[in-house]
PDB file of N, CA and C in Angstrom:
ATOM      1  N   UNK A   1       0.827  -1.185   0.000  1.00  0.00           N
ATOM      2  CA  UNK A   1       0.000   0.000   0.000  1.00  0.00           C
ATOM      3  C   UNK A   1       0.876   1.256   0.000  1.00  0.00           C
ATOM      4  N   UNK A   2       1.644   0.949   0.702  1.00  0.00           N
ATOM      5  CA  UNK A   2       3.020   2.324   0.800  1.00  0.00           C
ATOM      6  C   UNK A   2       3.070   2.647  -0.291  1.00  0.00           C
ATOM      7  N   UNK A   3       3.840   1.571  -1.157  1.00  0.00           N
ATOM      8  CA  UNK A   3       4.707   1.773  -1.807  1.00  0.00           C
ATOM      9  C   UNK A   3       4.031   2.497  -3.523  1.00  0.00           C
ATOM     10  N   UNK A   4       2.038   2.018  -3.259  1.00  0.00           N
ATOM     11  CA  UNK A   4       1.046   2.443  -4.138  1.00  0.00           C
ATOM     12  C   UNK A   4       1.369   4.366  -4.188  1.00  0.00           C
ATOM     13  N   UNK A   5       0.851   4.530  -2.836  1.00  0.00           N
ATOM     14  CA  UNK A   5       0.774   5.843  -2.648  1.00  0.00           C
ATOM     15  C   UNK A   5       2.144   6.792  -2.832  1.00  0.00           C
ATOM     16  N   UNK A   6       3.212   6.037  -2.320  1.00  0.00           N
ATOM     17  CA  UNK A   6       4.584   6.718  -2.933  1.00  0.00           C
ATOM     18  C   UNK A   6       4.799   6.483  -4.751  1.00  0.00           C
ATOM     19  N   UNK A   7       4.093   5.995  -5.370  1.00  0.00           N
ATOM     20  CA  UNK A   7       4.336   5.924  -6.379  1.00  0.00           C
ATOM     21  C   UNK A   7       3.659   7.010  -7.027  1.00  0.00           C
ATOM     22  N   UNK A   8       2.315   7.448  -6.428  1.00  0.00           N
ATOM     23  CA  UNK A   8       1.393   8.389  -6.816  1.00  0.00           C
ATOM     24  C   UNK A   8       1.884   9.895  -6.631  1.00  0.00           C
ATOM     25  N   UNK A   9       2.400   9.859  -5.311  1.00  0.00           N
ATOM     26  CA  UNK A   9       3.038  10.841  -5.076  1.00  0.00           C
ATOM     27  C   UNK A   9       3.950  11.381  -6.088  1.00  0.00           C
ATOM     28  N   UNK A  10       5.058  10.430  -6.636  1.00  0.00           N
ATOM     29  CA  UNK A  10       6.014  10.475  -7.403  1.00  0.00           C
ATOM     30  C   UNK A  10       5.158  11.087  -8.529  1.00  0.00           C
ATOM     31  N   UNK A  11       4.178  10.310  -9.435  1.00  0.00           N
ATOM     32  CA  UNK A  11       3.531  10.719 -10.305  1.00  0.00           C
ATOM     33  C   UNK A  11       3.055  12.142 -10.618  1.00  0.00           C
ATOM     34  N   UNK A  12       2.659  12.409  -9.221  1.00  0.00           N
ATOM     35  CA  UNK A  12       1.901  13.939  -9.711  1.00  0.00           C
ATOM     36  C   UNK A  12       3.160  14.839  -9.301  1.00  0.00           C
ATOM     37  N   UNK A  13       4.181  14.410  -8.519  1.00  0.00           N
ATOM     38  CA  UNK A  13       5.287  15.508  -8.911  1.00  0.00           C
ATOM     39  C   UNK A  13       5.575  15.404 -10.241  1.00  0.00           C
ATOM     40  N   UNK A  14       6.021  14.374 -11.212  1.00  0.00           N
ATOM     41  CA  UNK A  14       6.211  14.846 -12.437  1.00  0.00           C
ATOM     42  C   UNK A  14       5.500  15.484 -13.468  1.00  0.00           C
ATOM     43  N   UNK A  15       4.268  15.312 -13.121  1.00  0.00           N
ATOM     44  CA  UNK A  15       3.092  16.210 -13.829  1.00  0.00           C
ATOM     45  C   UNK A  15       3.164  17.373 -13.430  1.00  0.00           C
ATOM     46  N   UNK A  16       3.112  18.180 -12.561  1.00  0.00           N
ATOM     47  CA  UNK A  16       2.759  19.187 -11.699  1.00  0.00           C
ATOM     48  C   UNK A  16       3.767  20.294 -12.931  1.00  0.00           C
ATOM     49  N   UNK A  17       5.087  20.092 -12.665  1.00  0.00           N
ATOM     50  CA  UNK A  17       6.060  20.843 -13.692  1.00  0.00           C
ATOM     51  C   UNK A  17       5.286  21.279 -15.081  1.00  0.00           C
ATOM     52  N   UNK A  18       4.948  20.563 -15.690  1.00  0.00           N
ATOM     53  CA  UNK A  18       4.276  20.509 -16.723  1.00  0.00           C
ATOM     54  C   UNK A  18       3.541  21.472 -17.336  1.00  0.00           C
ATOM     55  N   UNK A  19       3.741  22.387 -18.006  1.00  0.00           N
ATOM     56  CA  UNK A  19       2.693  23.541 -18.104  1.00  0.00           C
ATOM     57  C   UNK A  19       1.668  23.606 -19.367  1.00  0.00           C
ATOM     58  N   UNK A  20       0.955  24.472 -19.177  1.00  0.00           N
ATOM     59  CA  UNK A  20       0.018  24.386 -20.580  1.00  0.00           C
ATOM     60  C   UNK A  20       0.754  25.525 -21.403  1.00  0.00           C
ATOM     61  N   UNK A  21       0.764  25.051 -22.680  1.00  0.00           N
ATOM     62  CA  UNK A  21       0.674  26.298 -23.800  1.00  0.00           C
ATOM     63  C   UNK A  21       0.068  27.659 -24.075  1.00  0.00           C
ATOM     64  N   UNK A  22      -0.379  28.249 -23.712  1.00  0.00           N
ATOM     65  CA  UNK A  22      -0.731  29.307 -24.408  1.00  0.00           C
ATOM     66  C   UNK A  22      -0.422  30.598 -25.476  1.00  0.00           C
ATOM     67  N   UNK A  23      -1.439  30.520 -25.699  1.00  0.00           N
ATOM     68  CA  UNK A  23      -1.439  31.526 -27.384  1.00  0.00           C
ATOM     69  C   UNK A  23      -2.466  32.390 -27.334  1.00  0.00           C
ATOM     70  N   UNK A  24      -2.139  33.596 -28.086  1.00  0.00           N
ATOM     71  CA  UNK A  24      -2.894  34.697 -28.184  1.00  0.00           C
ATOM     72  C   UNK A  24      -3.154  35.181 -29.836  1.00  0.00           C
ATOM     73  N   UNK A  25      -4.559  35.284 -30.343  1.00  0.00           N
ATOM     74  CA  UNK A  25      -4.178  36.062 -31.416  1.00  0.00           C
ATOM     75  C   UNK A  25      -4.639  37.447 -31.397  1.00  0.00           C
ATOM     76  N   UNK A  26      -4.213  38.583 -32.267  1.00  0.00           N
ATOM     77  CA  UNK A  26      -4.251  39.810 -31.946  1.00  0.00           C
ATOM     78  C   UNK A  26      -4.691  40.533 -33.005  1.00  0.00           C
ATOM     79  N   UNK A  27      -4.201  41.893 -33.274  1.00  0.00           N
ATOM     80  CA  UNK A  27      -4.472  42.823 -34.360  1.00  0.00           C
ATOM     81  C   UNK A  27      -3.903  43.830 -33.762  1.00  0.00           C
ATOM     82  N   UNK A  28      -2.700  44.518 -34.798  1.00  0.00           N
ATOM     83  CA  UNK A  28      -2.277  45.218 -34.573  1.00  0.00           C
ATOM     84  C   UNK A  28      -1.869  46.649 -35.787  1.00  0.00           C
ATOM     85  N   UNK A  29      -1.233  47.708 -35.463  1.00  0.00           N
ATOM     86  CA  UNK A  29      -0.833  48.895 -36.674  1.00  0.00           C
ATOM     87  C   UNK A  29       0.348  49.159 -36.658  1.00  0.00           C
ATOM     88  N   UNK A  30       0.438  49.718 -37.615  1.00  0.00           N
ATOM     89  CA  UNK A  30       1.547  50.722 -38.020  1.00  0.00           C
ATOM     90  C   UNK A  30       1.112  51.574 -38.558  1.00  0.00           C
ATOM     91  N   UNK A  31       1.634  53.033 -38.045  1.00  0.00           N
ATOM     92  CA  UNK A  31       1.338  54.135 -38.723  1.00  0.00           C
ATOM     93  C   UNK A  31       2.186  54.921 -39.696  1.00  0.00           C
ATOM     94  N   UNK A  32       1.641  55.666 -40.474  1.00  0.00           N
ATOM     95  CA  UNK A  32       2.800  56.213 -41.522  1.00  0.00           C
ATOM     96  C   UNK A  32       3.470  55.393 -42.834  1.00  0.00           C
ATOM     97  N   UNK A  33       3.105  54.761 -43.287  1.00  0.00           N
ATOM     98  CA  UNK A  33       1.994  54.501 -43.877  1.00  0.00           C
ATOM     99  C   UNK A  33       0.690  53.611 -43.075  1.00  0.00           C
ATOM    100  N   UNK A  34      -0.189  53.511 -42.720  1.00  0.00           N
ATOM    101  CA  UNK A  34      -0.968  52.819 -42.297  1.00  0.00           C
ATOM    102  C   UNK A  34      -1.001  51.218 -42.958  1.00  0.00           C
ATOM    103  N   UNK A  35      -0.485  50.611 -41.329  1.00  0.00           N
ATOM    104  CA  UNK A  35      -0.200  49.149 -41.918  1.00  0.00           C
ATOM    105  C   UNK A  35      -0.859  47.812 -40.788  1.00  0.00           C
ATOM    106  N   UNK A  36      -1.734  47.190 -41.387  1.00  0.00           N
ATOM    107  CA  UNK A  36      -2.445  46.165 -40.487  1.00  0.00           C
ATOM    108  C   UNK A  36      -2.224  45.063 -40.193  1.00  0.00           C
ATOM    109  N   UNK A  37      -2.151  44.180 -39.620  1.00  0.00           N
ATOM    110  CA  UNK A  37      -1.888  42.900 -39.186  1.00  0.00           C
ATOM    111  C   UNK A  37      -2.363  42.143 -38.573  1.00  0.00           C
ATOM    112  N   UNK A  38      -2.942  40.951 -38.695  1.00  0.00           N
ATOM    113  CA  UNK A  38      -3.573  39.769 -37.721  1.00  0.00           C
ATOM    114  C   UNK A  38      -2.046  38.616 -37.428  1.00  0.00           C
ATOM    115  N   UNK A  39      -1.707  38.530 -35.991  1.00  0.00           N
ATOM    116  CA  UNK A  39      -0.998  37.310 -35.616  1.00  0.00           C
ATOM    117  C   UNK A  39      -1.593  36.685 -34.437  1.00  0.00           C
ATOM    118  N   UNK A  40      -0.431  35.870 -34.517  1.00  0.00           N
ATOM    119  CA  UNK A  40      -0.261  34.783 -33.304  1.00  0.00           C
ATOM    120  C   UNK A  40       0.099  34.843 -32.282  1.00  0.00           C
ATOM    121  N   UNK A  41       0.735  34.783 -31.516  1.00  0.00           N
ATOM    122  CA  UNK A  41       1.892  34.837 -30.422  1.00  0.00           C
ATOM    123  C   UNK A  41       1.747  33.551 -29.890  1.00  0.00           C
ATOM    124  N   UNK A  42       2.519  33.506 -28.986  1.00  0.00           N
ATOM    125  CA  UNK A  42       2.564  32.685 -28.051  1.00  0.00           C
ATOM    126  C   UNK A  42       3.101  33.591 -26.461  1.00  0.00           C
ATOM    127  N   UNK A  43       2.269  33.417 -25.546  1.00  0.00           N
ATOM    128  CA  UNK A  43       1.876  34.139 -23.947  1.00  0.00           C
ATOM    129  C   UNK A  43       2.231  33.204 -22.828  1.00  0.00           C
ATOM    130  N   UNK A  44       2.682  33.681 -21.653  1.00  0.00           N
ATOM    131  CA  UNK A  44       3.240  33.164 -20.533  1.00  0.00           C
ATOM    132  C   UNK A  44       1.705  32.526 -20.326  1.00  0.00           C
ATOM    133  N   UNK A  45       1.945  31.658 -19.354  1.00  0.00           N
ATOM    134  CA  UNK A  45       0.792  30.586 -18.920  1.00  0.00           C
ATOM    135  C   UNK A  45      -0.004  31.827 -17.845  1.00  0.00           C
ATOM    136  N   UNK A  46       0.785  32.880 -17.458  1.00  0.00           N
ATOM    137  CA  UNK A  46      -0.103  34.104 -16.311  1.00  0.00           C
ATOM    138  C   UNK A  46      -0.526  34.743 -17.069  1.00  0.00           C
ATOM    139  N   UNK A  47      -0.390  34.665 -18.422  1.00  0.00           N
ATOM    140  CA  UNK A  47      -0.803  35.864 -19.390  1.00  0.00           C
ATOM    141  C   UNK A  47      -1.819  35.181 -20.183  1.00  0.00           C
ATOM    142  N   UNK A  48      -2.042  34.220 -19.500  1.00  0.00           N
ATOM    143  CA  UNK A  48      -3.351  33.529 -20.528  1.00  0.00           C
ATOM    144  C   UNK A  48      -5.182  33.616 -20.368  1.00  0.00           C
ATOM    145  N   UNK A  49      -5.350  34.775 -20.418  1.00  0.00           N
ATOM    146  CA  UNK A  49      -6.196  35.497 -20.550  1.00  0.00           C
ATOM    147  C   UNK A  49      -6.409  36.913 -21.685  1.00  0.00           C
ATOM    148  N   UNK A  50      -7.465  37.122 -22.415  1.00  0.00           N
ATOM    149  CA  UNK A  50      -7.099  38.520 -23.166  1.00  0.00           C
ATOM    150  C   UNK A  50      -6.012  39.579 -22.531  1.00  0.00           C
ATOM    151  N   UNK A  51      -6.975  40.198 -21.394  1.00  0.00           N
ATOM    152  CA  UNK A  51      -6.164  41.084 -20.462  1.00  0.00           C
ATOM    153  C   UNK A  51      -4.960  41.324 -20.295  1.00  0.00           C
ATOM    154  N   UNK A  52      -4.805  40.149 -19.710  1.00  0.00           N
ATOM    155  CA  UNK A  52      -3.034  39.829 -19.055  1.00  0.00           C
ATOM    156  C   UNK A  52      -2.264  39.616 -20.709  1.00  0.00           C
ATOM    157  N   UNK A  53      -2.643  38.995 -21.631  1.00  0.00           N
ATOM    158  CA  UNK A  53      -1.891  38.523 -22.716  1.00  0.00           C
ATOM    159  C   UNK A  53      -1.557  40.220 -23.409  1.00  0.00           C
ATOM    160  N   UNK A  54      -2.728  41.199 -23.449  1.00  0.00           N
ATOM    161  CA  UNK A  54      -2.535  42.471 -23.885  1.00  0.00           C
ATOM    162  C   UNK A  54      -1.354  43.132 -23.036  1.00  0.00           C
ATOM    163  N   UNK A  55      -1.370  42.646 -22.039  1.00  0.00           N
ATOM    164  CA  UNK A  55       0.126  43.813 -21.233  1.00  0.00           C
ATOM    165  C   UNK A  55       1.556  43.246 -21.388  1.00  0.00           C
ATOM    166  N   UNK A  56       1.472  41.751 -22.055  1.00  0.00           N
ATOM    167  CA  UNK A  56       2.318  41.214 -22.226  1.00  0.00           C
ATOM    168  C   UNK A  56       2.793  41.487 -24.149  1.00  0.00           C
ATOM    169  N   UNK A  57       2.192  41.220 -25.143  1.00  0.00           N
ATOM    170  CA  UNK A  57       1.873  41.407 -25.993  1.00  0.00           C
ATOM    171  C   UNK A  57       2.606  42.655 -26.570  1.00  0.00           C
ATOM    172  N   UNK A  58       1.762  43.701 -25.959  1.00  0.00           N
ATOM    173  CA  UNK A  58       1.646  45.042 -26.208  1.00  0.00           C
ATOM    174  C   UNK A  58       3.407  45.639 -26.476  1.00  0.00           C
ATOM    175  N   UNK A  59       4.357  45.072 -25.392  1.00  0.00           N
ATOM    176  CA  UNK A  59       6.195  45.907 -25.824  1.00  0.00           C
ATOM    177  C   UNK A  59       6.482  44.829 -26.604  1.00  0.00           C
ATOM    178  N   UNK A  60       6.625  43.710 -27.006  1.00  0.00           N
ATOM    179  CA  UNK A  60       6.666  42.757 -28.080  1.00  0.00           C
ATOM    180  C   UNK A  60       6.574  43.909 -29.279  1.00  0.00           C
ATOM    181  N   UNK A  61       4.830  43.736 -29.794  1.00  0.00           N
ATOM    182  CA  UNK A  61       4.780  44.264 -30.792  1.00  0.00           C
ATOM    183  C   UNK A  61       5.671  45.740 -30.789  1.00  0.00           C
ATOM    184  N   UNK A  62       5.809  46.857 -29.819  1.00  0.00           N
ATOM    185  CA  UNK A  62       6.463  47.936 -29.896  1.00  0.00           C
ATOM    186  C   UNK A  62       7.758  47.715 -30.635  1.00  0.00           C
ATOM    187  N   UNK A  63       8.480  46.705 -29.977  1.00  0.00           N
ATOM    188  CA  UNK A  63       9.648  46.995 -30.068  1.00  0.00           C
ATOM    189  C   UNK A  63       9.500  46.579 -31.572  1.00  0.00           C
ATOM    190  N   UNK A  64       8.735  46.332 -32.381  1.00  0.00           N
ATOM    191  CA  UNK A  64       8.956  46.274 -34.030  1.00  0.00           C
ATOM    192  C   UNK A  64       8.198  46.908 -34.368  1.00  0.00           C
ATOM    193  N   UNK A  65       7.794  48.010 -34.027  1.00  0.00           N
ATOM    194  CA  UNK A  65       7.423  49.133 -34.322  1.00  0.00           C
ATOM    195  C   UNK A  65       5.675  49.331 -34.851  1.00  0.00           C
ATOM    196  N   UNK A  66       5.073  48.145 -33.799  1.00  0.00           N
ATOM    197  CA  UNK A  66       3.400  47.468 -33.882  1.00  0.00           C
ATOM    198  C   UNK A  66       2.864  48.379 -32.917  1.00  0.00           C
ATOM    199  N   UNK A  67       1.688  48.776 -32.684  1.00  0.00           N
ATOM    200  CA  UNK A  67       1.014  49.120 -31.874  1.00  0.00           C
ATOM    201  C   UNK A  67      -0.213  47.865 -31.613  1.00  0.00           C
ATOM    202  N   UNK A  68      -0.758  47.365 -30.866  1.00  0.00           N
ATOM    203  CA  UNK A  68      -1.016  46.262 -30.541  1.00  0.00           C
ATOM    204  C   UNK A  68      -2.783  47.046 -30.149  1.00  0.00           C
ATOM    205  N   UNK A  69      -4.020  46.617 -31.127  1.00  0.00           N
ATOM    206  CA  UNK A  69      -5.101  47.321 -31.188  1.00  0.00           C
ATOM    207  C   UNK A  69      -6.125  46.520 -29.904  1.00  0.00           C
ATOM    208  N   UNK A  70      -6.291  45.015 -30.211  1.00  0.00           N
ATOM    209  CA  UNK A  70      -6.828  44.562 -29.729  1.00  0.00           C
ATOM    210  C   UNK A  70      -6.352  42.727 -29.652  1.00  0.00           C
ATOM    211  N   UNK A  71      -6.400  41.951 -28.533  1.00  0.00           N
ATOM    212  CA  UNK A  71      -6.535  40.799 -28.237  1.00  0.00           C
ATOM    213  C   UNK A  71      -7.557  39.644 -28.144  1.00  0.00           C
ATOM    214  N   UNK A  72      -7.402  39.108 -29.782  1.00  0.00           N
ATOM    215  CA  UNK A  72      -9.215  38.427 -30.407  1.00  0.00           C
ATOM    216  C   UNK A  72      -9.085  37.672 -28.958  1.00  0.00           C
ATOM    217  N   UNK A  73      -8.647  36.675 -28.822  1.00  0.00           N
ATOM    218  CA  UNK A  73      -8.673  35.328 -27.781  1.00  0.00           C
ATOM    219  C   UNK A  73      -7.143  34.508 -27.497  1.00  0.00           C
ATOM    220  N   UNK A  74      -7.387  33.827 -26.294  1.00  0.00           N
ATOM    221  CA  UNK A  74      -6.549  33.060 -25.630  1.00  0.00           C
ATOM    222  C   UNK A  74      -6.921  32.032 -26.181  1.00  0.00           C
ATOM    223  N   UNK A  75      -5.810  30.634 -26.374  1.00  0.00           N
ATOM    224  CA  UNK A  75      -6.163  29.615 -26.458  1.00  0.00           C
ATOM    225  C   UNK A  75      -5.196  28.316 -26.585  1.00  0.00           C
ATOM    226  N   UNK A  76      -5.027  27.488 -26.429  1.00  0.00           N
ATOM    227  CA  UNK A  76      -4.039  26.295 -26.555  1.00  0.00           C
ATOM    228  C   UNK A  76      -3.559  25.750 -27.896  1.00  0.00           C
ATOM    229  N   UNK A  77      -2.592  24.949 -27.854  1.00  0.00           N
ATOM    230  CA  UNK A  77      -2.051  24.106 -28.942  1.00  0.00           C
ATOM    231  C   UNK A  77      -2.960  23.906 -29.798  1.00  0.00           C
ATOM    232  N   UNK A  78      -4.151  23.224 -29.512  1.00  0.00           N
ATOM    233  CA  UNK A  78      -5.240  22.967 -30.484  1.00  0.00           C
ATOM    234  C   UNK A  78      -5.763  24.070 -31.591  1.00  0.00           C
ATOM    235  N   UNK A  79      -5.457  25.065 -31.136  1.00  0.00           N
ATOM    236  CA  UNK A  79      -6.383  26.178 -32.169  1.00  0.00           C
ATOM    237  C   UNK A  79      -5.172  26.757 -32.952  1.00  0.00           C
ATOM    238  N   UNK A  80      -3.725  26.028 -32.981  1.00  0.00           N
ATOM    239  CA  UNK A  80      -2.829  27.120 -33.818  1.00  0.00           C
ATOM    240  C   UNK A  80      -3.143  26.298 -35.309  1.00  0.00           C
ATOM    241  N   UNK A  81      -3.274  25.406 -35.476  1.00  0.00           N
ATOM    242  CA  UNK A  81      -3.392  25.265 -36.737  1.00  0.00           C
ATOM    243  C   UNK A  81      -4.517  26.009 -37.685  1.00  0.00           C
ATOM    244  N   UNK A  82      -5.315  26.037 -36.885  1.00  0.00           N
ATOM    245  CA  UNK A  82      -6.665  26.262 -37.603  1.00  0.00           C
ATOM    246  C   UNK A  82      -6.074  28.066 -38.087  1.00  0.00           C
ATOM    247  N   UNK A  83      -5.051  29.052 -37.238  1.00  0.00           N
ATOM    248  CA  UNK A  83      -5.647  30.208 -37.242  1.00  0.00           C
ATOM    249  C   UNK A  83      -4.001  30.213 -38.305  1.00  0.00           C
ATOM    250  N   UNK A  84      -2.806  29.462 -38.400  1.00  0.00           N
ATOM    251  CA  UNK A  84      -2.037  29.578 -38.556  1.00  0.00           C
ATOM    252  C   UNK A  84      -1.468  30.277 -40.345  1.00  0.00           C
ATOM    253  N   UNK A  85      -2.818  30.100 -41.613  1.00  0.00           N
ATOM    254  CA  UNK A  85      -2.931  30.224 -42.658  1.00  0.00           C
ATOM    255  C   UNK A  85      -3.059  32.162 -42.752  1.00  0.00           C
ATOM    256  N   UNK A  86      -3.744  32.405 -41.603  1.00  0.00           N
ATOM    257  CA  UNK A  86      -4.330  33.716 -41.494  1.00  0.00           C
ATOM    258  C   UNK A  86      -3.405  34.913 -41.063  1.00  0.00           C
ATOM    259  N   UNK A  87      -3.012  34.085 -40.249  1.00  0.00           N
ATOM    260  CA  UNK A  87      -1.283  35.068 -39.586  1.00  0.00           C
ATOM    261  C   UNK A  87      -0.219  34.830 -40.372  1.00  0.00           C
ATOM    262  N   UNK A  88      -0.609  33.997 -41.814  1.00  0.00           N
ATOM    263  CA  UNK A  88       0.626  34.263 -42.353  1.00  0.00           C
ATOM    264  C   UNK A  88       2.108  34.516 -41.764  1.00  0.00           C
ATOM    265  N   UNK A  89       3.124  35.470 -42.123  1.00  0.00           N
ATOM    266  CA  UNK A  89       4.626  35.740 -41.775  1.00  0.00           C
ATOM    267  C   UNK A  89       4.240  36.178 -39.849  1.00  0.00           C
ATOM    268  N   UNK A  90       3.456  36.659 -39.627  1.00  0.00           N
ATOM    269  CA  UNK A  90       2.795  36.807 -38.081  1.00  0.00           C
ATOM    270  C   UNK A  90       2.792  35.790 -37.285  1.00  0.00           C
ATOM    271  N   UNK A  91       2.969  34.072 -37.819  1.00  0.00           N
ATOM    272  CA  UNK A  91       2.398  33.225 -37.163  1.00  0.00           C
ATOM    273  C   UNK A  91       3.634  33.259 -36.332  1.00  0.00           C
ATOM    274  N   UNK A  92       3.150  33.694 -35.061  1.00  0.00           N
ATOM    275  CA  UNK A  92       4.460  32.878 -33.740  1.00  0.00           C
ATOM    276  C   UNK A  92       5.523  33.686 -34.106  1.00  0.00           C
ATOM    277  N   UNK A  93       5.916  35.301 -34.571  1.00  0.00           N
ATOM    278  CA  UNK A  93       6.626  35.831 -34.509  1.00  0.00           C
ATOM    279  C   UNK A  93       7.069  36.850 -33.709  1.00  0.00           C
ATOM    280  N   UNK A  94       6.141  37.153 -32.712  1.00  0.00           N
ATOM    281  CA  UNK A  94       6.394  38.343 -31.954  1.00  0.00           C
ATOM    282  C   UNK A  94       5.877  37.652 -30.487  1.00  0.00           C
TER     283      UNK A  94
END
């Protein structure tokens, strides 16, 4: 019986580490010429919410010279394929 429950124990320590993915897609500008963009990202697991993913997001895109408009949705591994055609050169770059 010990040796059940020390095994379990063991188990969910190695799970526990384990984190989920998260991803954000967005919309963002450039001004001068006026320039638009739909991407991807990928967001800290605390930033996986719109909200939190926008404050994270937001100096990313700056520092390449994006202004970051709005944050469509959060979401996991499962949904990058589907959005990945749309973000084009965006996909998972910033």
């Amino acid at each position: 019986m010990m040796r059940l429950i020390f095994a379990m124990v063991v188990a969910l320590g190695y799970a526990l580490p384990a984190s989920a993915e998260c991803y954000a897609d967005y919309k963002a500008k450039q001004d001068a010429p006026l320039r638009l963009h739909y991407g991807v990202a990928q967001v800290s697991d605390a930033a996986c919410s719109a909200k939190a993913a926008k404050g994270e997001l937001a100096p990313r895109l700056a520092a390449g010279g994006w202004t970051l408009l709005t944050v469509i949705s959060t979401f996991g591994p499962e949904g990058l394929s589907e959005r990945k055609a749309s973000a084009g050169e965006y996909f998972l770059r910033y």
